[in-house]
Structure formats: C-alpha cells, structure tokens
N, C-alpha and C. Protein backbone atom coordinates (compact mmCIF):
# COMPACT_ATOMS: atom_id res chain seq x y z
N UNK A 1 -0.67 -2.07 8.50
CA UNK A 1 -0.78 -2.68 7.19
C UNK A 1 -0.35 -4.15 7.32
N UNK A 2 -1.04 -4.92 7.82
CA UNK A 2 -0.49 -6.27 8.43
C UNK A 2 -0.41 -7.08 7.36
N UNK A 3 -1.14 -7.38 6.41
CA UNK A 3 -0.90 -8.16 5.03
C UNK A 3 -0.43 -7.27 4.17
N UNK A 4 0.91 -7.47 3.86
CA UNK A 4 1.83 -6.94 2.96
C UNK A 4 2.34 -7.69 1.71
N UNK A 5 1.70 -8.62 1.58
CA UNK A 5 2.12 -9.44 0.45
C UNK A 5 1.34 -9.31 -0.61
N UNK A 6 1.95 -8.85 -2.13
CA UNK A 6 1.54 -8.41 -3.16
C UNK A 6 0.41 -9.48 -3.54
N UNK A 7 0.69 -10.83 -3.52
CA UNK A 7 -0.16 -11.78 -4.16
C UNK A 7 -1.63 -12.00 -3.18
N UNK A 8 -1.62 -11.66 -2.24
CA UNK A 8 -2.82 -11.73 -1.24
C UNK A 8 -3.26 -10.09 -1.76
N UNK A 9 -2.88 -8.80 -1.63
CA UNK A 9 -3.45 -7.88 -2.12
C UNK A 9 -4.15 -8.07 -3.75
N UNK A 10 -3.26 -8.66 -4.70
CA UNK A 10 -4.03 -9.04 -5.55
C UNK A 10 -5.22 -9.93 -5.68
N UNK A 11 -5.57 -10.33 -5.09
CA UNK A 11 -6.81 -11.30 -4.55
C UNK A 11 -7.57 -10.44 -4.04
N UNK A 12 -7.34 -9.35 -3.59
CA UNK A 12 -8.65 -8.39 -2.89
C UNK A 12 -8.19 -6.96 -2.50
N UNK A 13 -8.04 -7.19 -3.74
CA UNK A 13 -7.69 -5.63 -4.21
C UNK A 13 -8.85 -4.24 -3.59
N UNK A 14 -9.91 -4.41 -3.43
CA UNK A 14 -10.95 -3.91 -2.77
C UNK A 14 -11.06 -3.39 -1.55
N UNK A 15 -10.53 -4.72 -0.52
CA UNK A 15 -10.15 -4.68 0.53
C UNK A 15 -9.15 -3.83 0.76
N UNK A 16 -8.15 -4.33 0.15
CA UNK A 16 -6.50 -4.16 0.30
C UNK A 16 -6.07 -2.76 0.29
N UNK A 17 -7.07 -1.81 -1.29
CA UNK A 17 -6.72 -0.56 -1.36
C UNK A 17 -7.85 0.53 -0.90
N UNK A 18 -8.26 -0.41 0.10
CA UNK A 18 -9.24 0.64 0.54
C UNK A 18 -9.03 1.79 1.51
N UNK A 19 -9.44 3.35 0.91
CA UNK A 19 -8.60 4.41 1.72
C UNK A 19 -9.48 4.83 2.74
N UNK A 20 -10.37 3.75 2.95
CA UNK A 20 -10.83 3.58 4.54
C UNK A 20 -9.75 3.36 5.67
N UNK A 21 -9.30 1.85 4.98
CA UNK A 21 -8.44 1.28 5.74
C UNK A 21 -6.79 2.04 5.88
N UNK A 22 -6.67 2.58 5.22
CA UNK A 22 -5.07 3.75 5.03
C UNK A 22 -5.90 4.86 6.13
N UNK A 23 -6.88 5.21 6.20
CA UNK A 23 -7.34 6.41 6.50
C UNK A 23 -7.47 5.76 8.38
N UNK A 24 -7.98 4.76 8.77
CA UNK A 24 -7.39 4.30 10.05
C UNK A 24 -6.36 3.71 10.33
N UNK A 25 -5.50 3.43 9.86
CA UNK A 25 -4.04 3.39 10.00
C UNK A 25 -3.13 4.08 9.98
N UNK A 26 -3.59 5.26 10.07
CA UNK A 26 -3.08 6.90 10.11
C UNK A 26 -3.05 8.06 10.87
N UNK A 27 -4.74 7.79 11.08
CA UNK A 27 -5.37 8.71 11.66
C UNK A 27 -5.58 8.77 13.20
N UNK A 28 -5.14 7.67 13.81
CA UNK A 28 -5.38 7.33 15.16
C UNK A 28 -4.08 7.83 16.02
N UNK A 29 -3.23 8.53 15.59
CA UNK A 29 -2.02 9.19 16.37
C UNK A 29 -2.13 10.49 16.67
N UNK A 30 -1.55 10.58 17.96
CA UNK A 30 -1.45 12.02 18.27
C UNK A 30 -0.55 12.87 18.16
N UNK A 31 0.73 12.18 18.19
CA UNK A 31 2.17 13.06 17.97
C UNK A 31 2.90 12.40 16.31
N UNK A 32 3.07 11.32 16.86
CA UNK A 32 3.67 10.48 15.42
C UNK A 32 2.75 9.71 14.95
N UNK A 33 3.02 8.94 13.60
CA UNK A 33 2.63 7.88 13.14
C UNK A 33 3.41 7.15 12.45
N UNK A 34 3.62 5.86 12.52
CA UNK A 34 4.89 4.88 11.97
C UNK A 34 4.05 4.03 10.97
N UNK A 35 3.89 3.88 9.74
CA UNK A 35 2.88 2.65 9.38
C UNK A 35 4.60 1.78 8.78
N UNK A 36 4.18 0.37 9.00
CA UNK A 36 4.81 -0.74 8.56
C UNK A 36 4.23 -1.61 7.73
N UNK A 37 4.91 -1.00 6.98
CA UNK A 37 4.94 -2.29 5.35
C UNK A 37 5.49 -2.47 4.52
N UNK A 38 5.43 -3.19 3.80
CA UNK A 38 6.29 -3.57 2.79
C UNK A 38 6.16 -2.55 2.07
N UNK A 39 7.31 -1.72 1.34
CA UNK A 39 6.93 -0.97 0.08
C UNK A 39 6.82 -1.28 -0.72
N UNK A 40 6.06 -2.58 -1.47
CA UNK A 40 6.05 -3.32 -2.56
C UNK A 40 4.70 -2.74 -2.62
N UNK A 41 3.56 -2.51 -1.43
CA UNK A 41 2.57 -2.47 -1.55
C UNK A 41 1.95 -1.18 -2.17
N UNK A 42 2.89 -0.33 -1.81
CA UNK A 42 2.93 1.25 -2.42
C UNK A 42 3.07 1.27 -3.69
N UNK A 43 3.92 0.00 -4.02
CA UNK A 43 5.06 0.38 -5.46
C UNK A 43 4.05 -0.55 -6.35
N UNK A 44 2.85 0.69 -6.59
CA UNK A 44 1.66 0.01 -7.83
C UNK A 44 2.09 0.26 -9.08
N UNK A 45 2.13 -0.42 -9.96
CA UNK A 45 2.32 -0.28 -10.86
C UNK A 45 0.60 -0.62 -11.86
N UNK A 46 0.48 0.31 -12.46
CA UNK A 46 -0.63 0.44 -12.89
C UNK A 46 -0.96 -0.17 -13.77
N UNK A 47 0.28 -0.60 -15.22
CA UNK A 47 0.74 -0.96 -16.10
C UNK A 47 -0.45 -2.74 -15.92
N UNK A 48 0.25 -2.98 -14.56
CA UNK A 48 0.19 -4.21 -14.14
C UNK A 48 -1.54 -4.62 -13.74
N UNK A 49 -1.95 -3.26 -13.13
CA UNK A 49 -2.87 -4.07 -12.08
C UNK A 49 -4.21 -3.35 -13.65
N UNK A 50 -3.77 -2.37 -14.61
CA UNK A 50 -4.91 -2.50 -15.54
C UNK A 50 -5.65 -3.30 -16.18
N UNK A 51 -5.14 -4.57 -15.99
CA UNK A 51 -6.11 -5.80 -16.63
C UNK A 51 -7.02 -6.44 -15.28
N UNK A 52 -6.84 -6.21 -14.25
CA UNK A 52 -7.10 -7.07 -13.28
C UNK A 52 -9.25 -6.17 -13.27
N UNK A 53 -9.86 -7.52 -13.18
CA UNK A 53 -11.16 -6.73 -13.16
C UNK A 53 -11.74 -5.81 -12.40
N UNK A 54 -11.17 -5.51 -11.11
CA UNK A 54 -11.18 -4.66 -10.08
C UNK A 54 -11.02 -3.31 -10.18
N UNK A 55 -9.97 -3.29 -11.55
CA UNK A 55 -8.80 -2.06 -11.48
C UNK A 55 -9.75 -0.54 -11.75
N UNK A 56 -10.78 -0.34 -12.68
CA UNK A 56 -11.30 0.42 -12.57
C UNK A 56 -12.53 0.97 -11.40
N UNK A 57 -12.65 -0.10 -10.72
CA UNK A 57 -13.29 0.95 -9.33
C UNK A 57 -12.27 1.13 -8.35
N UNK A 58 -11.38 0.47 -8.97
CA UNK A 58 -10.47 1.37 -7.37
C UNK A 58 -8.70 1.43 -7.74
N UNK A 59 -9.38 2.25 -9.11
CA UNK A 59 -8.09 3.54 -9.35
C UNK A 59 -7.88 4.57 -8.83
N UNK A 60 -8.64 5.15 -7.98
CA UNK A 60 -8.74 6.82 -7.34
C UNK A 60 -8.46 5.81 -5.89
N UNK A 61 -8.57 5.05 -5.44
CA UNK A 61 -8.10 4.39 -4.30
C UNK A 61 -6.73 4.24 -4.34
N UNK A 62 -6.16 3.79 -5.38
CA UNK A 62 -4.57 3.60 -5.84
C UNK A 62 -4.19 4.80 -5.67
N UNK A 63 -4.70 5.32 -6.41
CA UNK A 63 -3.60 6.65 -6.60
C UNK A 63 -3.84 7.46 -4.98
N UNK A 64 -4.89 7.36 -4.29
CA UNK A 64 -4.34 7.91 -2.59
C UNK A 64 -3.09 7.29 -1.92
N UNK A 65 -3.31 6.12 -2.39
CA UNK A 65 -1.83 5.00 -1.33
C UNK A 65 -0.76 5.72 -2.41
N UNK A 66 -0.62 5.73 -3.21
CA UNK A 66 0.64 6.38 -4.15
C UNK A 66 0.92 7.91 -3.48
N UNK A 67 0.29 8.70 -3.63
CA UNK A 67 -0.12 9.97 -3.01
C UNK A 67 0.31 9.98 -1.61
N UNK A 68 0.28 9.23 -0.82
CA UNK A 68 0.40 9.13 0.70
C UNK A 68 1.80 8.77 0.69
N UNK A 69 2.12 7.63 -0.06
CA UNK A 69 3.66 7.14 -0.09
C UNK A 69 4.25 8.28 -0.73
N UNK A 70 4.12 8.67 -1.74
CA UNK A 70 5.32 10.24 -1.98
C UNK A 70 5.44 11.08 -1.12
N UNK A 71 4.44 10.96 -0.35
CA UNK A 71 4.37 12.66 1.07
C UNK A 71 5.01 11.73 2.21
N UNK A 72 5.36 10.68 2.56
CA UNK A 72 6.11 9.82 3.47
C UNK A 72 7.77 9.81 3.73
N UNK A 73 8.11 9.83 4.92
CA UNK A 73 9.32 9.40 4.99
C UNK A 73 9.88 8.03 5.13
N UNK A 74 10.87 7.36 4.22
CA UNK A 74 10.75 5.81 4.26
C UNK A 74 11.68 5.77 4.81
N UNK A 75 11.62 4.36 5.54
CA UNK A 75 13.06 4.14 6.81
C UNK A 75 13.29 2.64 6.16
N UNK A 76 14.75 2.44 5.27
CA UNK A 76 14.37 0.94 5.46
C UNK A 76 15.58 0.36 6.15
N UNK A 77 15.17 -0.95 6.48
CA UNK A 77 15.46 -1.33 7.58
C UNK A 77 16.40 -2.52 7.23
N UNK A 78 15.54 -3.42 6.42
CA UNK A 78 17.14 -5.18 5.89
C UNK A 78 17.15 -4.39 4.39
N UNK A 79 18.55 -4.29 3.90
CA UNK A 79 19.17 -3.84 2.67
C UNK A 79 18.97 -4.83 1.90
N UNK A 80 19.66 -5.91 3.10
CA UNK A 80 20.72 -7.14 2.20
C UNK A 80 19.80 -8.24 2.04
N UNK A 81 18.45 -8.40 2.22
CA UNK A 81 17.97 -9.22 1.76
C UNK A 81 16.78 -8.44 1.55
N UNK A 82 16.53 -7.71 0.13
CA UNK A 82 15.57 -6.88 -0.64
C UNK A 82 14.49 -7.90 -1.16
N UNK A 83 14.68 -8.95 -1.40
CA UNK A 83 13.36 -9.82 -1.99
C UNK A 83 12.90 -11.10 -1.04
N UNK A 84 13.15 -10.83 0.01
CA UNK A 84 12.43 -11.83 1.72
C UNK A 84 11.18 -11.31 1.85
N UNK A 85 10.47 -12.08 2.50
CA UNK A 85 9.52 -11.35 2.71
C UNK A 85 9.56 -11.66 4.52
C-alpha cells in the first residue's frame, strides 16, 4: 500500500480503493502476509467521503478495505508521534 496519504487517496479514490489492488497485495503470500500502511487509510469514514463524486461507485469497494481491516491484526509501531506521516 505504498501511497498512504489520505489527501492523494482522495484525488483517486478509484484507483486508491480498488479491491483489485487490496486483492494483489494480499494474495501473493504463501505462509504470511504483512501489508503496511497507514491506518488512516482503512479509517473511512463515510460521513466524509459521501459528498465526494466518486463515492457512489466505489462504496462496495470501501466497505471490502473496512471488511479486511476488521478481520486484521494491527501492529503499531511510533505511538508518540500519531499525526507524522
């Protein structure tokens, strides 16, 4: 998940939540799989992205990355600086 920054996902939202792209970033392991990212990117808020013109073709896309992040184990890693990117 190499672009993790909310304001670039908002720009291409299409791209960004496409469960193509979750679906090879997943699927290519044989024992484990580690994905790295920001959990900002998980943490959709719907509230938010319902005005954006995109939002209705790729609500059933959202809600897989939401779906995937609840069935996940999260490891985090810097506490002490929560809003760095």
């Amino acid at each position: 998940m190499a672009n993790s920054h909310p304001l670039e996902s908002m720009r291409r939202l299409d791209f960004f939540y496409n469960p193509n792209r979750l679906n090879v970033a997943i699927t290519r392991a044989i024992k484990k799989c580690f994905v790295i990212a920001n959990y900002k990117v998980f943490d959709i808020k719907k509230e938010e992205l319902s005005s954006h013109t995109e939002y209705q073709a790729i609500k059933e896309s959202l809600e897989i990355f939401q779906k995937y992040f609840s069935l996940s184990t999260k490891i985090k890693i810097n506490e002490t600086n929560k809003d760095e990117w």
